[in-house]
Protein backbone atom coordinates (compact mmCIF):
# COMPACT_ATOMS: atom_id res chain seq x y z
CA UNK A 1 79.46 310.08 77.36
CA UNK A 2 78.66 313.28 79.19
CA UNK A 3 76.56 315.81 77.40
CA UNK A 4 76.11 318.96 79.32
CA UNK A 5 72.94 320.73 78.66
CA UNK A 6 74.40 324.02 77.69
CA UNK A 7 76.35 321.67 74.75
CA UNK A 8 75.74 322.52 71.16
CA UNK A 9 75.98 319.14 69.62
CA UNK A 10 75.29 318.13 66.39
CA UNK A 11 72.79 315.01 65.53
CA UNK A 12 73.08 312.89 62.79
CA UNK A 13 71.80 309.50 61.77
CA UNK A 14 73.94 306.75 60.74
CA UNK A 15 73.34 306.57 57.05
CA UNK A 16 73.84 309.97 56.99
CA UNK A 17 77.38 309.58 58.93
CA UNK A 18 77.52 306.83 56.41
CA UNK A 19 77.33 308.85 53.41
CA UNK A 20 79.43 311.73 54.50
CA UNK A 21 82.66 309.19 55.19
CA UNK A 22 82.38 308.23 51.79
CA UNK A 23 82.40 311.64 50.64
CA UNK A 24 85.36 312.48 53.17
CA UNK A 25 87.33 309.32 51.41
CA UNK A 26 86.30 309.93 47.50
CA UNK A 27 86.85 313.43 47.62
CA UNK A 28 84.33 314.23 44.98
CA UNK A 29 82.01 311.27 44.14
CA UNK A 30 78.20 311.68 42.18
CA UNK A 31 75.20 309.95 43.87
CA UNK A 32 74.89 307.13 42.20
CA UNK A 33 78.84 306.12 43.09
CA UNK A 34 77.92 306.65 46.54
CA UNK A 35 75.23 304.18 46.15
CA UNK A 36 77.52 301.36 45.02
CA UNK A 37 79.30 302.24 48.68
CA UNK A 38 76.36 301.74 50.78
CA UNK A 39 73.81 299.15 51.19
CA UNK A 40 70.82 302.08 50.70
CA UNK A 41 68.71 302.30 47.94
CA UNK A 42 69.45 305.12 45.56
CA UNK A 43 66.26 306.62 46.53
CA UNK A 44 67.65 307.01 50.18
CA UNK A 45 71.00 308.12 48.82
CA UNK A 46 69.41 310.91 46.84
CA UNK A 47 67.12 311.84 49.69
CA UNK A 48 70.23 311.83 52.64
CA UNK A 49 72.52 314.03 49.98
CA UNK A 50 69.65 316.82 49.87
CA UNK A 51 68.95 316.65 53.39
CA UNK A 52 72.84 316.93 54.25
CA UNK A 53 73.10 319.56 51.37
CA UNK A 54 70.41 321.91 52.93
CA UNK A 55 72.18 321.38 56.64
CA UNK A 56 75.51 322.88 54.83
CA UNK A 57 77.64 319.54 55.58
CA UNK A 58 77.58 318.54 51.81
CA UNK A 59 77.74 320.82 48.52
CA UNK A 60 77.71 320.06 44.73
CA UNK A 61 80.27 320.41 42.54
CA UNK A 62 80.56 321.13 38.50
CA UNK A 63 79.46 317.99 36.82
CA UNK A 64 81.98 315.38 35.47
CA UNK A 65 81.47 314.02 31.92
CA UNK A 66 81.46 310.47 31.70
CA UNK A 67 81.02 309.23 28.26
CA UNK A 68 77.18 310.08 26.81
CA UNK A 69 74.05 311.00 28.73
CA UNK A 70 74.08 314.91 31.13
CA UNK A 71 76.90 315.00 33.47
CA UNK A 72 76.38 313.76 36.68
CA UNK A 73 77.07 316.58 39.61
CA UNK A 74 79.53 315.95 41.80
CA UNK A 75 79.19 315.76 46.03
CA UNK A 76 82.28 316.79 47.85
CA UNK A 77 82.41 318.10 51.85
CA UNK A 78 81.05 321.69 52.36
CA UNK A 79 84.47 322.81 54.08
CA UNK A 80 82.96 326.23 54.15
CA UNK A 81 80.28 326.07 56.81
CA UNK A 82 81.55 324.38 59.79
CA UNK A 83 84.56 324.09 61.98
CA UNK A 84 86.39 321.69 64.93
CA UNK A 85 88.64 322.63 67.16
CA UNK A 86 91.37 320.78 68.83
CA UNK A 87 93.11 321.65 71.79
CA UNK A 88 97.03 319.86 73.13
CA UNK A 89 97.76 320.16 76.29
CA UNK A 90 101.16 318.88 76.69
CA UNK A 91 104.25 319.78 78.98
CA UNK A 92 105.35 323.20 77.28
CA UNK A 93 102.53 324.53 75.85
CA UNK A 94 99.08 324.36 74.61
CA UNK A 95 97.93 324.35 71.15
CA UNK A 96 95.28 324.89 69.30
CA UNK A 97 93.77 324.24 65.58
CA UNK A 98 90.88 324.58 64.20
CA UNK A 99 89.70 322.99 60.64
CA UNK A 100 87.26 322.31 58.11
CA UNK A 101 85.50 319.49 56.98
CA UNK A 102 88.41 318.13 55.30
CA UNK A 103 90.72 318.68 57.95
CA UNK A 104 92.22 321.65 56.21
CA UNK A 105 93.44 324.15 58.93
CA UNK A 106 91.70 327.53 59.05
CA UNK A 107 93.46 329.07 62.12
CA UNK A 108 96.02 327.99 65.19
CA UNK A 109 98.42 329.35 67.63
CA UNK A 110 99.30 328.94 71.24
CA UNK A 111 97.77 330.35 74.65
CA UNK A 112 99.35 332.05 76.93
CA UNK A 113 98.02 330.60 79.76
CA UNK A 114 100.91 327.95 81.07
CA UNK A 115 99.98 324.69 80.71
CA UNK A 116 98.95 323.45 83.79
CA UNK A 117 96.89 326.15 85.03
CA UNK A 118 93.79 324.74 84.45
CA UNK A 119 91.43 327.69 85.43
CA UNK A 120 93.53 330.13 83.40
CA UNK A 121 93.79 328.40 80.44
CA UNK A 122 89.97 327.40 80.38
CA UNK A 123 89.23 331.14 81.43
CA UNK A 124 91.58 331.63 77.51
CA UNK A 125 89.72 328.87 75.54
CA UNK A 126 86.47 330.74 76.79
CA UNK A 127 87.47 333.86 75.33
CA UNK A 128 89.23 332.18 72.19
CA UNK A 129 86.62 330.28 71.21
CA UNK A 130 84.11 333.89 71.24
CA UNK A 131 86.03 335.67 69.02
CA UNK A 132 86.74 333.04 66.84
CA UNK A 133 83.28 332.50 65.89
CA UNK A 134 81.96 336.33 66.70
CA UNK A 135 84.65 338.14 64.41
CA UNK A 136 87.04 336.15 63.78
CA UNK A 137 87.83 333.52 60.94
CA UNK A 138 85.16 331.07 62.17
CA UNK A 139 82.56 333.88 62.22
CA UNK A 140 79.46 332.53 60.08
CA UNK A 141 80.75 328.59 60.84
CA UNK A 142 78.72 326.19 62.42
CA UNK A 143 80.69 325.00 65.49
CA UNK A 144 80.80 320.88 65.23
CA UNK A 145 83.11 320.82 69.25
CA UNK A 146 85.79 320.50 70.33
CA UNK A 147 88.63 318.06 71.19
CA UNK A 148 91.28 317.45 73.68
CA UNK A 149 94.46 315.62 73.40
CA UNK A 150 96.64 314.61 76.30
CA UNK A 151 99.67 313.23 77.31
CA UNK A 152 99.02 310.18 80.00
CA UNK A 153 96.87 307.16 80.29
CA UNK A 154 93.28 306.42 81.24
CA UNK A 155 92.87 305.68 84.86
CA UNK A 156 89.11 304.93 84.36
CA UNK A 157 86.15 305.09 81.71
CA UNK A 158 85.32 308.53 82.55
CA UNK A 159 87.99 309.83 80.69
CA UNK A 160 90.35 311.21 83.58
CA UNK A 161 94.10 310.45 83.03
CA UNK A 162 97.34 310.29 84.65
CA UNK A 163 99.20 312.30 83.35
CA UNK A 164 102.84 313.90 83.42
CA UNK A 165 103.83 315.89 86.74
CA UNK A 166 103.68 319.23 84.31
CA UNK A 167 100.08 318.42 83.54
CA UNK A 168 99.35 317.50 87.01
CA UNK A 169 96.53 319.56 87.63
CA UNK A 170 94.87 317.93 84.75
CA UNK A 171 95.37 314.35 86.55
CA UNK A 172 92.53 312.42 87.57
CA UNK A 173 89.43 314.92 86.39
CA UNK A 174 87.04 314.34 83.62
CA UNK A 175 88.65 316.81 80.83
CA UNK A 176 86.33 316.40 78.47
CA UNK A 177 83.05 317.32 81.03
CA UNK A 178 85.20 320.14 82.26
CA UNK A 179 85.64 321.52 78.85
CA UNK A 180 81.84 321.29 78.06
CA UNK A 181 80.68 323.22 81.33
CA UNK A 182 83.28 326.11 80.33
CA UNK A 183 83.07 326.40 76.47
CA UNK A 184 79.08 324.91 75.76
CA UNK A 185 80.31 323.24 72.92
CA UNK A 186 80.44 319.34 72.88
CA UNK A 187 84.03 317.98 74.13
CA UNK A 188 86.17 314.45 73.79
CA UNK A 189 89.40 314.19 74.84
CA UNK A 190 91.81 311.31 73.85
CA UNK A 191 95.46 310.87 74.69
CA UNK A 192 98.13 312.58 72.52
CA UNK A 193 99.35 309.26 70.73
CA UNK A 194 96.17 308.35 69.69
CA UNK A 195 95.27 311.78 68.84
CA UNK A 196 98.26 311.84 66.59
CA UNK A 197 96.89 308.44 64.49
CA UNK A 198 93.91 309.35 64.09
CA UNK A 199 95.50 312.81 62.52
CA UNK A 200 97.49 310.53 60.16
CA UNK A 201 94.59 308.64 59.17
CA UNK A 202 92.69 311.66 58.32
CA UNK A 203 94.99 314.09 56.95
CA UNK A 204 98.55 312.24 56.46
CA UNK A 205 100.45 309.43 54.80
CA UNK A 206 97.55 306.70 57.17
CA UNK A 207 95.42 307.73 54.07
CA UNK A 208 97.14 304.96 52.33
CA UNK A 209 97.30 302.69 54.87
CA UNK A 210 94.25 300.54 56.08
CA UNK A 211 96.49 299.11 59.10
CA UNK A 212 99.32 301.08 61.17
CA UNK A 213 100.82 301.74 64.07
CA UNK A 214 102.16 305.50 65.51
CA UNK A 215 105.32 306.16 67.34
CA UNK A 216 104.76 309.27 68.94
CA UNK A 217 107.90 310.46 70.87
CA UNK A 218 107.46 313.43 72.94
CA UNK A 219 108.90 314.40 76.89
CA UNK A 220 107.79 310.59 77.13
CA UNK A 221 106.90 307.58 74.64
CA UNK A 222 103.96 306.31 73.11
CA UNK A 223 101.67 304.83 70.72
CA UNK A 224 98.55 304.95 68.26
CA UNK A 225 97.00 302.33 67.03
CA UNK A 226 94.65 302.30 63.88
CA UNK A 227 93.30 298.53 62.45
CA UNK A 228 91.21 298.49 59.48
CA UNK A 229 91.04 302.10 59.35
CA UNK A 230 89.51 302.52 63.11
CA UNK A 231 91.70 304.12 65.87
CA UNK A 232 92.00 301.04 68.52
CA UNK A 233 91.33 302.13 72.31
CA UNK A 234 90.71 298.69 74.15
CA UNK A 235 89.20 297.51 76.86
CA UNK A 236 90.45 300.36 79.35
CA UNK A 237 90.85 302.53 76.60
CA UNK A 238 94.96 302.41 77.01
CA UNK A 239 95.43 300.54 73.55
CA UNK A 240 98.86 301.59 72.67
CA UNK A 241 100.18 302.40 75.67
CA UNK A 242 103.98 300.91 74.75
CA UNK A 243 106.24 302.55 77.69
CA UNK A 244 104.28 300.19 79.82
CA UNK A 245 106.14 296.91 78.81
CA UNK A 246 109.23 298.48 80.23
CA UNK A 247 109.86 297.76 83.65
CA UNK A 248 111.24 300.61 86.01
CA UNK A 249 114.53 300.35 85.08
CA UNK A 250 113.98 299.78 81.36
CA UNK A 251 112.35 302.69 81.67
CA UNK A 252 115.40 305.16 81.36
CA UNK A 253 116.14 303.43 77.94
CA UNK A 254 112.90 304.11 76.19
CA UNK A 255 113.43 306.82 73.06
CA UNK A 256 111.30 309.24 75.57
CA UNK A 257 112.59 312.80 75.05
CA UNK A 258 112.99 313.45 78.20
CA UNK A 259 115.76 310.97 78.60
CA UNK A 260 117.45 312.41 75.89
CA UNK A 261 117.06 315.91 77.14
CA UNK A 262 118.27 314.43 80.47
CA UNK A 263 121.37 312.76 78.62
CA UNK A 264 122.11 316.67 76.92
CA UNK A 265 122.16 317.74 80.04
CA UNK A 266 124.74 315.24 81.61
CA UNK A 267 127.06 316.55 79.16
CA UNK A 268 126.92 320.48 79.71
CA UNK A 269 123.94 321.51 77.39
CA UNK A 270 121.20 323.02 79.31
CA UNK A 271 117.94 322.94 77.57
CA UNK A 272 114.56 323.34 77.78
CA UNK A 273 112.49 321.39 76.21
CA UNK A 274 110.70 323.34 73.94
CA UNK A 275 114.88 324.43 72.82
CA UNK A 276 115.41 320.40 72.16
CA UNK A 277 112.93 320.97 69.64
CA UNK A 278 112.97 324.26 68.25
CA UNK A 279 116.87 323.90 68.15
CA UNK A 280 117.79 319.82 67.50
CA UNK A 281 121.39 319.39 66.01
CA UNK A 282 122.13 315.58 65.30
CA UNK A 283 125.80 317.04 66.08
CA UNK A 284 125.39 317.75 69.63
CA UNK A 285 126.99 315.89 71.99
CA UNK A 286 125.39 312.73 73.48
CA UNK A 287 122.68 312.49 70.82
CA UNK A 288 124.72 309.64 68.93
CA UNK A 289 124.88 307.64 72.11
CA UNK A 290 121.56 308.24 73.29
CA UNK A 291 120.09 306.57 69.64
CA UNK A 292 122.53 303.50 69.86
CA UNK A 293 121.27 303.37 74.02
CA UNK A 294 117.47 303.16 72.70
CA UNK A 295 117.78 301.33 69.65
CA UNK A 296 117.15 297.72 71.56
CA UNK A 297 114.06 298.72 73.13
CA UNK A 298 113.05 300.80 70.10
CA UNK A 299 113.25 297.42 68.33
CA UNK A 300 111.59 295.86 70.83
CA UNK A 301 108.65 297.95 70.42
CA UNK A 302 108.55 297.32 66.20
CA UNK A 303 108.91 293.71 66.56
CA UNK A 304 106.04 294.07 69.61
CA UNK A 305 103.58 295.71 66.77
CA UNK A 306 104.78 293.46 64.30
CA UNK A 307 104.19 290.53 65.79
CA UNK A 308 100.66 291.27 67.76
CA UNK A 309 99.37 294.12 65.29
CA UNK A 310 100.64 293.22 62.22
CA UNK A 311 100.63 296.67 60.55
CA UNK A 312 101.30 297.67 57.04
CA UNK A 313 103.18 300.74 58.40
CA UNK A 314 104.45 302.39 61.85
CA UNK A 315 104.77 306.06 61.42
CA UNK A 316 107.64 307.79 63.37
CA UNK A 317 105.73 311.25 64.76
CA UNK A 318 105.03 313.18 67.96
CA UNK A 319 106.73 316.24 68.86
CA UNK A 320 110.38 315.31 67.79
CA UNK A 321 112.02 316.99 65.30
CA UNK A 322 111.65 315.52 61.62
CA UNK A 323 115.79 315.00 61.36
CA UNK A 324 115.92 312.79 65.12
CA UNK A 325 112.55 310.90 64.14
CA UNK A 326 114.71 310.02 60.93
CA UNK A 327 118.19 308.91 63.14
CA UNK A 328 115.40 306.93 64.40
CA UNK A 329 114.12 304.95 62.20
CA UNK A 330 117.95 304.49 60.71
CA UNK A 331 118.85 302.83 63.73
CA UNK A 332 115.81 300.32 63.51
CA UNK A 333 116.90 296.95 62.50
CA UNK A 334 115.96 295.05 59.20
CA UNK A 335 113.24 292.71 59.34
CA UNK A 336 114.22 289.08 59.87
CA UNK A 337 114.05 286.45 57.59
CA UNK A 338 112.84 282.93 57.53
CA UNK A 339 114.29 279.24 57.03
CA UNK A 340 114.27 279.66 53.71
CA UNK A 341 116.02 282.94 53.41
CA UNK A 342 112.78 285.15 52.43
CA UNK A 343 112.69 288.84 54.24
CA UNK A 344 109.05 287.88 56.37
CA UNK A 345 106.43 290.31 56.19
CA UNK A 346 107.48 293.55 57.89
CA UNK A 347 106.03 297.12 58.31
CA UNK A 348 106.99 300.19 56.16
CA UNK A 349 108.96 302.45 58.83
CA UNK A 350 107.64 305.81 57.64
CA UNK A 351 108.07 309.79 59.29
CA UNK A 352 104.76 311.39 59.64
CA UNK A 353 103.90 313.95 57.06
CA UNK A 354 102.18 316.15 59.35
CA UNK A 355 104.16 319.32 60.47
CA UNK A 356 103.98 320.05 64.05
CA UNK A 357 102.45 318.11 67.02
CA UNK A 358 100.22 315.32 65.03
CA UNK A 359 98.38 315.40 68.22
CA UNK A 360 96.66 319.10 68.15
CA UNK A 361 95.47 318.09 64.53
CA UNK A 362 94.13 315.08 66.08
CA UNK A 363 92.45 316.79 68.82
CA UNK A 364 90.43 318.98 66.02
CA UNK A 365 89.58 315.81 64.05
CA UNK A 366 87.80 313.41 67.31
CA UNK A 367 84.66 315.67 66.84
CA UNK A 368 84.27 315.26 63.55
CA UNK A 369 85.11 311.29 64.11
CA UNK A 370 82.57 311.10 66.81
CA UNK A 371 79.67 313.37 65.24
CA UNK A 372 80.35 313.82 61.56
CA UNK A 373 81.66 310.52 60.24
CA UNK A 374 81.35 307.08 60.83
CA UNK A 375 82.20 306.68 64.53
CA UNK A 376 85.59 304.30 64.03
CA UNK A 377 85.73 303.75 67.71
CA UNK A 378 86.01 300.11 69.04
């Protein structure tokens, strides 16, 4: 990974990345439950928790009562001291968040810069980023970096993607070294899909589930995969990327947006496609027959993750609108059943429960994946 010199980065040990994950999960836990968790001794436990306490990443909370003996304090995340942010770029605009500890949002909004000026927008983020944390609402914060989602694939290990013709001036260059020469603050960049899962592991409904898959359908189509509660990249670092099993002219049939927005189009409604999703009607014309055009390779796809992944859940998210992500799943078939008659083991078809782009949230959480907590990466 690159680390410019200029780059603020935060260092932490593993038991101590340890110990705050299990803080992060709990939600309030006392030292001696986070002992059962780890294989330290309590004596180390008690030591890390001070240390992180006095570097404002931990703080105590009113003691709990448990039965006889002095109430045991309790250790939650200090949400108050530090910040992440996480930048989208995708084909209409770019986003930004930035949370807490928690993943609890403190501020976001939109630049002006279009998206695929890349000196302008940078030249933004620069000037963002300063008043944010001069006097702004992450004044007084300790800065932990900042991530980058975007749509596209990995061309190489450097992190450079291909991306959409929109983003095309961000094809092919290292984002997240880019970002960390401009801003001085330590940078990752993943695509938007798995940006998204790893925001539904974190902060949405993937709390629940250990093993899942994430549709994310935006101007194209793709996918997030999280096994055993890590966020699966592969050997190229592509993991997930489902439009590729389509040949070229499958393609056209995939439940990418831009196809739909394409098939609106054929039939007299103009949009743009930040209208398509500001302004979705199920009623409009050619949005019935797009679904029921999709629905076989949108199948394909679920039995595809059924079969190789073997998920508890695939969440329907990305950009699309909440009431088309749930035509959607409606138009998935049932699971099938076996020689005996029995319904075989089949995800839980679920819409995300994070408003917005998953993706931006995402983007905010990687540097708190890759500094703060246990890096999940594999």
């Amino acid at each position: 990974m690159y680390i410019s010199a200029n780059a603020k980065r935060l260092v932490l040990s593993g038991s101590e990345r340890e110990i705050l994950n299990i803080v992060r999960r709990q939600g309030s836990i006392s030292r001696a439950d986070i002992t059962a968790h780890t294989n330290l001794s309590q004596q180390s436990v008690h030591r890390i928790v001070d240390g992180l306490i006095q570097r404002r990443l931990l703080a105590t909370q009113k003691a709990i009562v448990k039965g006889r003996g002095k109430p045991s304090p309790q250790i939650i995340l200090d949400t108050a001291s530090s910040a992440s942010i996480g930048v989208s770029l995708s084909t209409n605009i770019i986003e930004y968040t930035a949370v807490d500890l928690s993943g609890r949002t403190i501020c976001d909004g939109a630049l002006n810069a279009a998206p695929n000026d890349r000196e302008a927008a940078l030249a933004e983020l620069a000037n963002l980023t300063s008043e944010l944390a001069g006097s702004g609402p992450l004044a007084d914060r300790r800065f932990i970096g900042i991530g980058v989602a975007v749509q596209g694939y990995r061309t190489t290990h450097r992190n450079r993607f291909t991306t959409p013709v929109p983003l095309d001036n961000w094809a092919r260059v290292p984002i997240d070294e880019i970002f960390e020469k401009h801003l001085k603050y330590a940078s990752f960049v993943e695509n938007n899909a798995t940006s998204a899962a790893i925001a539904e592991l974190y902060c949405g409904g993937g709390k629940s589930h250990g093993c899942f898959g994430y549709l994310s359908f935006n101007l194209g189509f793709g996918c997030g995969i999280i096994w055993d509660e890590k966020p699966v990249f592969g050997g190229h670092g592509n993991a997930g990327e489902i439009s590729s099993i389509f040949l070229d002219d499958e393609a056209p049939h995939r439940p990418a947006l831009g196809e739909l927005q394409k098939r609106l189009s054929d039939r007299g409604l103009k949009l743009t496609f930040q209208q398509l999703l500001d302004e979705f009607d199920p009623e409009w014309p050619g949005v019935a027959e797009w679904i029921e055009e999709v629905r076989p390779n949108l199948n394909l796809v679920i039995r595809g993750l059924s079969s190789i992944l073997d998920p508890n859940a695939i969440f329907f998210g990305g950009e699309a609108p909440a009431e088309l992500r749930k035509l959607l799943i409606e138009a998935c078939g049932p699971a099938e059943k076996d020689r005996f008659g029995i319904t075989k083991p089949y995800p839980e078809l679920l819409l995300s429960d994070i408003s917005g782009d998953a993706a931006t949230l995402g983007a905010a959480m990687l540097p708190l994946q890759q500094i703060v907590f246990r890096n999940h990466a594999f």
